[in-house]
C-alpha atoms as a PDB file:
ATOM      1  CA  UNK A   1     -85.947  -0.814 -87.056  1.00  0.00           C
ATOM      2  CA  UNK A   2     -85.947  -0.657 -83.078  1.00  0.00           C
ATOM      3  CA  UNK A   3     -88.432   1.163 -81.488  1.00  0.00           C
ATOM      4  CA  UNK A   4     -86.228   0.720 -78.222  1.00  0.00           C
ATOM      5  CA  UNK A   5     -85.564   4.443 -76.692  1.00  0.00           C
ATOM      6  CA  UNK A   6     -82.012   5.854 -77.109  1.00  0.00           C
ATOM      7  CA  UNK A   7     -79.930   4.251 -74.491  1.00  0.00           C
ATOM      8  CA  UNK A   8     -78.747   7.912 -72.479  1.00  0.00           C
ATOM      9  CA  UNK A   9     -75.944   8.078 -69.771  1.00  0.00           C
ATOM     10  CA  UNK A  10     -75.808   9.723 -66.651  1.00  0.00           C
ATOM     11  CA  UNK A  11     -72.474  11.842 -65.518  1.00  0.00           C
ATOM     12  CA  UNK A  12     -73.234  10.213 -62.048  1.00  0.00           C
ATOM     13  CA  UNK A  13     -72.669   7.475 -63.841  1.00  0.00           C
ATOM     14  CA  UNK A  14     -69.363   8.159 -65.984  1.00  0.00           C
ATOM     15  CA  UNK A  15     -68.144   9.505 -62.138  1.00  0.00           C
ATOM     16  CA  UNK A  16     -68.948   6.139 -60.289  1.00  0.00           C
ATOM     17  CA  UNK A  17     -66.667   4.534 -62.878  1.00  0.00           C
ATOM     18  CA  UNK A  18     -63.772   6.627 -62.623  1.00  0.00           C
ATOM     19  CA  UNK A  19     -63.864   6.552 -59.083  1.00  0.00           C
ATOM     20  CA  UNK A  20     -64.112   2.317 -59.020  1.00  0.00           C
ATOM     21  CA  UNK A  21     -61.300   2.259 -61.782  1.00  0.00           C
ATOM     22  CA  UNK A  22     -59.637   5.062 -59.497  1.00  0.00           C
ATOM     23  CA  UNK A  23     -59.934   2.356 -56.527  1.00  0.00           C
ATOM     24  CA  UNK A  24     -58.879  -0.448 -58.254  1.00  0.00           C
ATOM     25  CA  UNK A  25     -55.796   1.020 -59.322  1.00  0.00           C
ATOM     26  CA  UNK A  26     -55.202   1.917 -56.147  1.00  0.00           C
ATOM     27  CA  UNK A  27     -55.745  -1.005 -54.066  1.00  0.00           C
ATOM     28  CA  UNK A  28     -53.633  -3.234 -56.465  1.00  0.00           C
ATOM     29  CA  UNK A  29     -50.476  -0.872 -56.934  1.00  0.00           C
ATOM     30  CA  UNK A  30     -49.532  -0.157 -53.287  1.00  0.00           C
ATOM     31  CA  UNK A  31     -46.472   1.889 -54.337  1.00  0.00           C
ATOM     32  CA  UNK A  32     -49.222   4.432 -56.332  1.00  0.00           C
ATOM     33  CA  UNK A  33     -51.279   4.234 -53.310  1.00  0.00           C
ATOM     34  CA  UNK A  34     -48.661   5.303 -51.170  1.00  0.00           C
ATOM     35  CA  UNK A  35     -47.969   8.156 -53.530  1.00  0.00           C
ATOM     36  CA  UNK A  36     -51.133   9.483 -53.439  1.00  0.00           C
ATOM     37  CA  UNK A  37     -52.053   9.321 -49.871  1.00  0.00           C
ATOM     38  CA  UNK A  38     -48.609  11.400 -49.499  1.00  0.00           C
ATOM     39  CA  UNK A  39     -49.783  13.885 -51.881  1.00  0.00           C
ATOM     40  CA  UNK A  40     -53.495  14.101 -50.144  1.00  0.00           C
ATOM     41  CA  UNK A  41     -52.506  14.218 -46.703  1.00  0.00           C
ATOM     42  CA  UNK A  42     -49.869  17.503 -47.717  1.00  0.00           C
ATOM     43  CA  UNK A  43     -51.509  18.936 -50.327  1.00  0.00           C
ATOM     44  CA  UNK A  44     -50.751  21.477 -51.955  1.00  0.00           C
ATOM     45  CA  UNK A  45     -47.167  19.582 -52.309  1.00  0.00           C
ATOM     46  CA  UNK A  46     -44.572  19.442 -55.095  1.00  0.00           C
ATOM     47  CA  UNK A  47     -43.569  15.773 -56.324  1.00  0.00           C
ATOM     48  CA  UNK A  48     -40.209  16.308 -55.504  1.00  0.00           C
ATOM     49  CA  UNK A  49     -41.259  16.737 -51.946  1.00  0.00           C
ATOM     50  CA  UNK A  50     -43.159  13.906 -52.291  1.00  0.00           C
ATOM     51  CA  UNK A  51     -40.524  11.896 -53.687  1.00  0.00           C
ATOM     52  CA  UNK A  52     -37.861  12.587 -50.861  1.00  0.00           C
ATOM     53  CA  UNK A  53     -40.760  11.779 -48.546  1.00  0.00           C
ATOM     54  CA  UNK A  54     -41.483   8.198 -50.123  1.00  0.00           C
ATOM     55  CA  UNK A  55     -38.329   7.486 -50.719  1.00  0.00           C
ATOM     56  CA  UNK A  56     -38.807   6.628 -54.845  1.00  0.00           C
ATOM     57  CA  UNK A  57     -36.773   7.973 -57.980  1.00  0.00           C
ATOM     58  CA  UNK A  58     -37.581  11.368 -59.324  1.00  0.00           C
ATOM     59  CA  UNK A  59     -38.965   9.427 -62.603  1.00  0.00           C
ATOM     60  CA  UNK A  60     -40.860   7.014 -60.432  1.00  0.00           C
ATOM     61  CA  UNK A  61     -42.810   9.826 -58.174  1.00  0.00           C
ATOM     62  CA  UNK A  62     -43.364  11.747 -61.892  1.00  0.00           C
ATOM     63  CA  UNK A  63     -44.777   8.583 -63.048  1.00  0.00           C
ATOM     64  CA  UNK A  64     -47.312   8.252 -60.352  1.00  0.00           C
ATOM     65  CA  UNK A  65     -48.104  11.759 -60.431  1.00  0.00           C
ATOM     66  CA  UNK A  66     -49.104  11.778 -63.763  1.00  0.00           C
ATOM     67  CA  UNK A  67     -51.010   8.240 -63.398  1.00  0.00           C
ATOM     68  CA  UNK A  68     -52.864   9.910 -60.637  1.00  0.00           C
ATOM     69  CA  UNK A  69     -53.505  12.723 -62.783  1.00  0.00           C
ATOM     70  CA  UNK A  70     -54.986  10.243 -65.430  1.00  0.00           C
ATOM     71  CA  UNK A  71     -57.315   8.431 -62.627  1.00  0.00           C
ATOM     72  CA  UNK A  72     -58.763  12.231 -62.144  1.00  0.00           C
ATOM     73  CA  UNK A  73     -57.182  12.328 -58.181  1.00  0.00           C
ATOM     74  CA  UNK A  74     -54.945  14.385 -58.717  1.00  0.00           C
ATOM     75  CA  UNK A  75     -54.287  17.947 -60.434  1.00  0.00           C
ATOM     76  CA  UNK A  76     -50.822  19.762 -61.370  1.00  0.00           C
ATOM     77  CA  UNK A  77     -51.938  23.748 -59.963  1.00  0.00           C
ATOM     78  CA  UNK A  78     -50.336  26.819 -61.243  1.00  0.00           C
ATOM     79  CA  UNK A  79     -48.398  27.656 -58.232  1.00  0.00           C
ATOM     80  CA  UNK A  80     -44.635  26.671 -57.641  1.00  0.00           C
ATOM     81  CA  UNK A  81     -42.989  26.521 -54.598  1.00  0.00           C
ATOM     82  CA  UNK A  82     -38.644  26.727 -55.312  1.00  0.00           C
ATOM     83  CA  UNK A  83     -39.587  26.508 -58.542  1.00  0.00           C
ATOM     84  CA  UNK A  84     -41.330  23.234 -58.479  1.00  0.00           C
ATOM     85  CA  UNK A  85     -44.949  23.342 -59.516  1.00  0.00           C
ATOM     86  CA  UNK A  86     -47.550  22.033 -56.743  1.00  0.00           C
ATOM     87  CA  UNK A  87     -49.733  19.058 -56.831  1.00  0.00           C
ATOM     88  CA  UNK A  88     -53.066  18.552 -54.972  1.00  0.00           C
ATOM     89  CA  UNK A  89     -54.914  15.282 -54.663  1.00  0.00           C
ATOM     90  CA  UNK A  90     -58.565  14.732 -54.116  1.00  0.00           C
ATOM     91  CA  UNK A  91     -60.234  12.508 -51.679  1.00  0.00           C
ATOM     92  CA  UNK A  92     -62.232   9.979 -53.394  1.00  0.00           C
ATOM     93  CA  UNK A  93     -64.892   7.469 -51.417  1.00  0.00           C
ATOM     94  CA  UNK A  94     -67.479   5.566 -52.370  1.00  0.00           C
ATOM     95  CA  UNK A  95     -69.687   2.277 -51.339  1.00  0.00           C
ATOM     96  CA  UNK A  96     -68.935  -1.422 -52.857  1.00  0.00           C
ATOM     97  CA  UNK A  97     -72.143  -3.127 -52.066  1.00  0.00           C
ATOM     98  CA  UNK A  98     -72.696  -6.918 -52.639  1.00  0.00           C
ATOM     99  CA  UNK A  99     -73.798  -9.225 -49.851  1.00  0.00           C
ATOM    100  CA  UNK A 100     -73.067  -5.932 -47.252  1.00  0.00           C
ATOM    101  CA  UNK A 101     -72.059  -2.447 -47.939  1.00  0.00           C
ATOM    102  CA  UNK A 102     -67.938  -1.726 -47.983  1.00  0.00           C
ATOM    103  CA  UNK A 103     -67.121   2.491 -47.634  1.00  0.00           C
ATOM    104  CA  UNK A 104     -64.443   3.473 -49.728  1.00  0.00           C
ATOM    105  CA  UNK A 105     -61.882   6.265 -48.926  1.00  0.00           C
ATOM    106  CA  UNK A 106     -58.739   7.544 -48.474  1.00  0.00           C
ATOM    107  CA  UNK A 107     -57.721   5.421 -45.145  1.00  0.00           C
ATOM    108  CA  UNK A 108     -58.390   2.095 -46.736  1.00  0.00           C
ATOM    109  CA  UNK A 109     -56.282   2.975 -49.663  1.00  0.00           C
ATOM    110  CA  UNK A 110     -53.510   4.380 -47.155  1.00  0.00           C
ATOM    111  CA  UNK A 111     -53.303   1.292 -45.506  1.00  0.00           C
ATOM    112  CA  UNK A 112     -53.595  -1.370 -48.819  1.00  0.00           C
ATOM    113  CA  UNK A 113     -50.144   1.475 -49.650  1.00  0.00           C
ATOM    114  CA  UNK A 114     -48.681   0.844 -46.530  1.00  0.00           C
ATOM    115  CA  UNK A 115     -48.407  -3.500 -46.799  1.00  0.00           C
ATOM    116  CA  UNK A 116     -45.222  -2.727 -48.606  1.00  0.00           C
ATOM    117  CA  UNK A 117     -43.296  -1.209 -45.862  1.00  0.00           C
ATOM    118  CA  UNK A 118     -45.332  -2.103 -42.824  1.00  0.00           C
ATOM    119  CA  UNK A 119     -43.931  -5.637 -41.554  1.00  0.00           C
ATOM    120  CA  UNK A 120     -47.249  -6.331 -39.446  1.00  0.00           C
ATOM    121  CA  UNK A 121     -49.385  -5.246 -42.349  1.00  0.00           C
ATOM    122  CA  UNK A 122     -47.628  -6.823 -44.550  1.00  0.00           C
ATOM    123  CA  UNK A 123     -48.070 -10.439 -42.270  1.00  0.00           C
ATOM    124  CA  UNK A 124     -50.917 -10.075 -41.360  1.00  0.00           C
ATOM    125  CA  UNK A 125     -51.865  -9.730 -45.365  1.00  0.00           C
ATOM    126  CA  UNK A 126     -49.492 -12.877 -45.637  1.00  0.00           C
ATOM    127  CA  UNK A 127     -51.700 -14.830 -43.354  1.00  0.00           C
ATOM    128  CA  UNK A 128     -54.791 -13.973 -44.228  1.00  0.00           C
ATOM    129  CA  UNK A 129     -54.941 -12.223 -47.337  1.00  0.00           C
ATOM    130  CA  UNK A 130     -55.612  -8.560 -48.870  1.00  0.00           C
ATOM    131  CA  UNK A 131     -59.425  -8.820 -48.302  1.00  0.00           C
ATOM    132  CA  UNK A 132     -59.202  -9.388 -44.783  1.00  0.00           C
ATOM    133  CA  UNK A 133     -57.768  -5.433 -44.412  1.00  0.00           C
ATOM    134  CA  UNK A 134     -60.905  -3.841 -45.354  1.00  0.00           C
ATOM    135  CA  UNK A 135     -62.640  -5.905 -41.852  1.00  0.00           C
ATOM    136  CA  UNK A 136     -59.645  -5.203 -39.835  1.00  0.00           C
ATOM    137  CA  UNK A 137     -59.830  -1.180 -40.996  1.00  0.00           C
ATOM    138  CA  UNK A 138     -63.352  -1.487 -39.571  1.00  0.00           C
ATOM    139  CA  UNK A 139     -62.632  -3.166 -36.972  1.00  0.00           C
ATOM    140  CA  UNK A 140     -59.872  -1.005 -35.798  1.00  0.00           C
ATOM    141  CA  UNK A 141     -62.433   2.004 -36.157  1.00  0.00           C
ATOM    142  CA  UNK A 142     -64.929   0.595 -34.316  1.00  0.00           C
ATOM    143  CA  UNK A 143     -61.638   0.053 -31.339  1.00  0.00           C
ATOM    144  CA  UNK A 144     -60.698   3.625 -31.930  1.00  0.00           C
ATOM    145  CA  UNK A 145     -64.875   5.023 -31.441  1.00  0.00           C
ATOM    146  CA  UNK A 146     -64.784   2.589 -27.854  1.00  0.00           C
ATOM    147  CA  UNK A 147     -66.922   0.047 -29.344  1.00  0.00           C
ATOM    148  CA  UNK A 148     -64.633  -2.690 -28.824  1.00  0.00           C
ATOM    149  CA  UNK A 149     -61.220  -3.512 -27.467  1.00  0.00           C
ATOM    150  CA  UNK A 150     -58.423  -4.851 -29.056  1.00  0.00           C
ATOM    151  CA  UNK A 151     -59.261  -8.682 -28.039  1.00  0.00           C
ATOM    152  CA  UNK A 152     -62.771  -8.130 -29.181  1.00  0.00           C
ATOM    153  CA  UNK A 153     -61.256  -6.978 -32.477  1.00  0.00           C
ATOM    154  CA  UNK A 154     -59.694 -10.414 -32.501  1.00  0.00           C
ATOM    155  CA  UNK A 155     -63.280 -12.197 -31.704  1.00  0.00           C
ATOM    156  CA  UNK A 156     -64.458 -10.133 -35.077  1.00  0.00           C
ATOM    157  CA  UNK A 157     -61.700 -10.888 -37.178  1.00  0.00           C
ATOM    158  CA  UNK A 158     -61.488 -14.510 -36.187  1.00  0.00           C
ATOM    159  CA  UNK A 159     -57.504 -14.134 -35.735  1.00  0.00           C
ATOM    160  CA  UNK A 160     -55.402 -15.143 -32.601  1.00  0.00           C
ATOM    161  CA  UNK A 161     -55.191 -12.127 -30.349  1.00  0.00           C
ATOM    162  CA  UNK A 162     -51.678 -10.908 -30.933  1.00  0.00           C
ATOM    163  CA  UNK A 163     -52.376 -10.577 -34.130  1.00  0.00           C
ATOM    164  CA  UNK A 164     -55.168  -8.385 -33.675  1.00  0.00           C
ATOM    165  CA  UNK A 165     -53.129  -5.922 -31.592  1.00  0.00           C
ATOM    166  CA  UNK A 166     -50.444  -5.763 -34.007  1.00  0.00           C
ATOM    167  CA  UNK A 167     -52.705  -5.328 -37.061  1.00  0.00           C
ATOM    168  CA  UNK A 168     -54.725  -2.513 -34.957  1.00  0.00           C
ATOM    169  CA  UNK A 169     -51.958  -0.749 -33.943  1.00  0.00           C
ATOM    170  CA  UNK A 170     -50.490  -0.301 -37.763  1.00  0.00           C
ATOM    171  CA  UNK A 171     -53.971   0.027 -38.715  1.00  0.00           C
ATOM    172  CA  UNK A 172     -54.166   3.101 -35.813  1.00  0.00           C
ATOM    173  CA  UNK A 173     -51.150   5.247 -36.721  1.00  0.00           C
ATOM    174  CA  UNK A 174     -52.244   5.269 -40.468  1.00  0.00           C
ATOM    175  CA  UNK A 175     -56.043   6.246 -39.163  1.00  0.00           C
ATOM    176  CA  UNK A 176     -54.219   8.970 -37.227  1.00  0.00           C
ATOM    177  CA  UNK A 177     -52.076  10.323 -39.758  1.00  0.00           C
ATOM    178  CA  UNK A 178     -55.003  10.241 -43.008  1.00  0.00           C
ATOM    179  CA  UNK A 179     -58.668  10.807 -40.793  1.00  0.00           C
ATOM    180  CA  UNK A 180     -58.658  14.182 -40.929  1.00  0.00           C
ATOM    181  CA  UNK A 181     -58.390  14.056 -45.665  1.00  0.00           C
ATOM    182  CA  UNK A 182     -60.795  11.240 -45.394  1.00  0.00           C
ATOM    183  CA  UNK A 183     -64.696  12.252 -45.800  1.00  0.00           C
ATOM    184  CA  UNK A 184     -66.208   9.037 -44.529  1.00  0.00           C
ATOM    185  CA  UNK A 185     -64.809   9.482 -40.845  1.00  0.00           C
ATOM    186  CA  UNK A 186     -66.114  13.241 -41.534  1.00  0.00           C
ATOM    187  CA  UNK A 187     -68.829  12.237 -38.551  1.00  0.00           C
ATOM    188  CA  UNK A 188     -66.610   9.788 -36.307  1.00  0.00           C
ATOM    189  CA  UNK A 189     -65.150  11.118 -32.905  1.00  0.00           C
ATOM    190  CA  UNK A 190     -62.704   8.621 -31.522  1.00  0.00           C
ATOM    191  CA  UNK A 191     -62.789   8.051 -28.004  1.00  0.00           C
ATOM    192  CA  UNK A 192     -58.977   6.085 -27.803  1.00  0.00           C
ATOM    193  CA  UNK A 193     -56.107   8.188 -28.532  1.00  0.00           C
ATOM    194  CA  UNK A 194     -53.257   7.308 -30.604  1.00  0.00           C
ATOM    195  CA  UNK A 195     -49.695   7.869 -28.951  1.00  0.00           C
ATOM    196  CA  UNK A 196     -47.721  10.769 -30.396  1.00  0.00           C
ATOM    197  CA  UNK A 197     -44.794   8.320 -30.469  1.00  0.00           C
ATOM    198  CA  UNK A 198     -47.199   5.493 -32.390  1.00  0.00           C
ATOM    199  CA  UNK A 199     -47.787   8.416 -34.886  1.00  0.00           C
ATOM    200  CA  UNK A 200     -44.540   9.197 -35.336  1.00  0.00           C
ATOM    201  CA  UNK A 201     -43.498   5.660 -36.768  1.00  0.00           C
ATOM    202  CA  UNK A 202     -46.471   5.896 -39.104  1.00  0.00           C
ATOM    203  CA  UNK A 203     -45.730   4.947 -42.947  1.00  0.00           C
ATOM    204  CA  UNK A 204     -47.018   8.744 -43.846  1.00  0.00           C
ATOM    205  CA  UNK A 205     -46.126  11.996 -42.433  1.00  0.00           C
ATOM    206  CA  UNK A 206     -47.385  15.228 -42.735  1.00  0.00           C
ATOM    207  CA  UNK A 207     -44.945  18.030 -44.057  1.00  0.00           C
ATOM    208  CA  UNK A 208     -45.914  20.269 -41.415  1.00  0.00           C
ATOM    209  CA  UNK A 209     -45.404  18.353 -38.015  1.00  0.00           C
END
């Protein structure tokens, strides 16, 4: 018989994996994605609300409530607003680390959502892939804090220039819309302001503006 000590888990633990299995959900269903950073950015919200917002089928926006729900990042409340109970969804962030460290939250998974209605997300994720999004979300912070301009953005990113300012400028709005549900820019101040107009043709929109 083993004399090995009993193998004991952590909850830290059990809530690291629901938040990667969260994100990976996430990231690869950009419909779901879209859903939820609807319901986060006007929570507390009703999924029929969210529905006419995003455009889906009253069983699709159900679905993805209830998969949310299921991924723990999202909760049914008991309040109802016209008779339609509300939803809230969580923030969740976290840190992929491998070679270097990738931060997790809410804006990265509101702009993976947006490459399905976006046209210069959705090239620029034709040309170079879904991985290169998470560098040009950086990137497009780092533009947004005064670090860098838009060419030097291209420089990082190793992609021809106009391609930079179109990916930053999607990249922008989104930032815009989501920063303020999204605890990893908790600390950023952005010294470039996003046009009113630029926000207006963002993917998401915020019930009350």
């Amino acid at each position: 018989m083993s004399d090995a000590p009993p193998i004991t888990y952590s909850p830290d633990a059990a809530h690291t994996a629901r938040r990667f299995f969260a994100f990976q959900k996430l990231l690869g269903t950009p419909e779901l994605a879209r859903f939820y950073t609807d319901l986060l950015i006007n929570s507390p919200t009703a999924v029929t609300a969210a529905r006419e917002r995003q455009g889906c089928s009253k069983s699709t926006a159900y679905k993805y409530a209830n998969t949310l729900a299921e991924l723990g990042v999202a909760t049914e409340l008991d309040e109802y607003e016209d008779g339609s109970a509300l939803w809230r969804a969580d923030p969740v962030s976290g840190n992929w680390t491998d070679e270097t460290t990738l931060e997790l939250g809410p804006v990265i998974i509101a702009v993976y959502g947006a490459t399905s209605v976006d046209d210069d997300l959705e090239l620029f994720v034709d040309r170079h892939g879904k991985a290169a999004l998470a560098p040009a979300v950086t990137a497009t912070i780092d533009y947004l804090k005064g670090n860098t301009t838009r060419r030097g953005v291209a420089d990082d990113l190793d992609v021809p220039a106009v391609e930079a300012i179109a990916v930053t400028q999607a990249i922008e709005r989104i930032i815009a819309v989501v920063k303020d549900h999204d605890p990893t820019l908790d600390d950023v101040t952005f010294d470039v302001d996003v046009h009113d107009r630029a926000i207006e043709q963002a993917p998401y929109q915020r019930s009350d503006e």
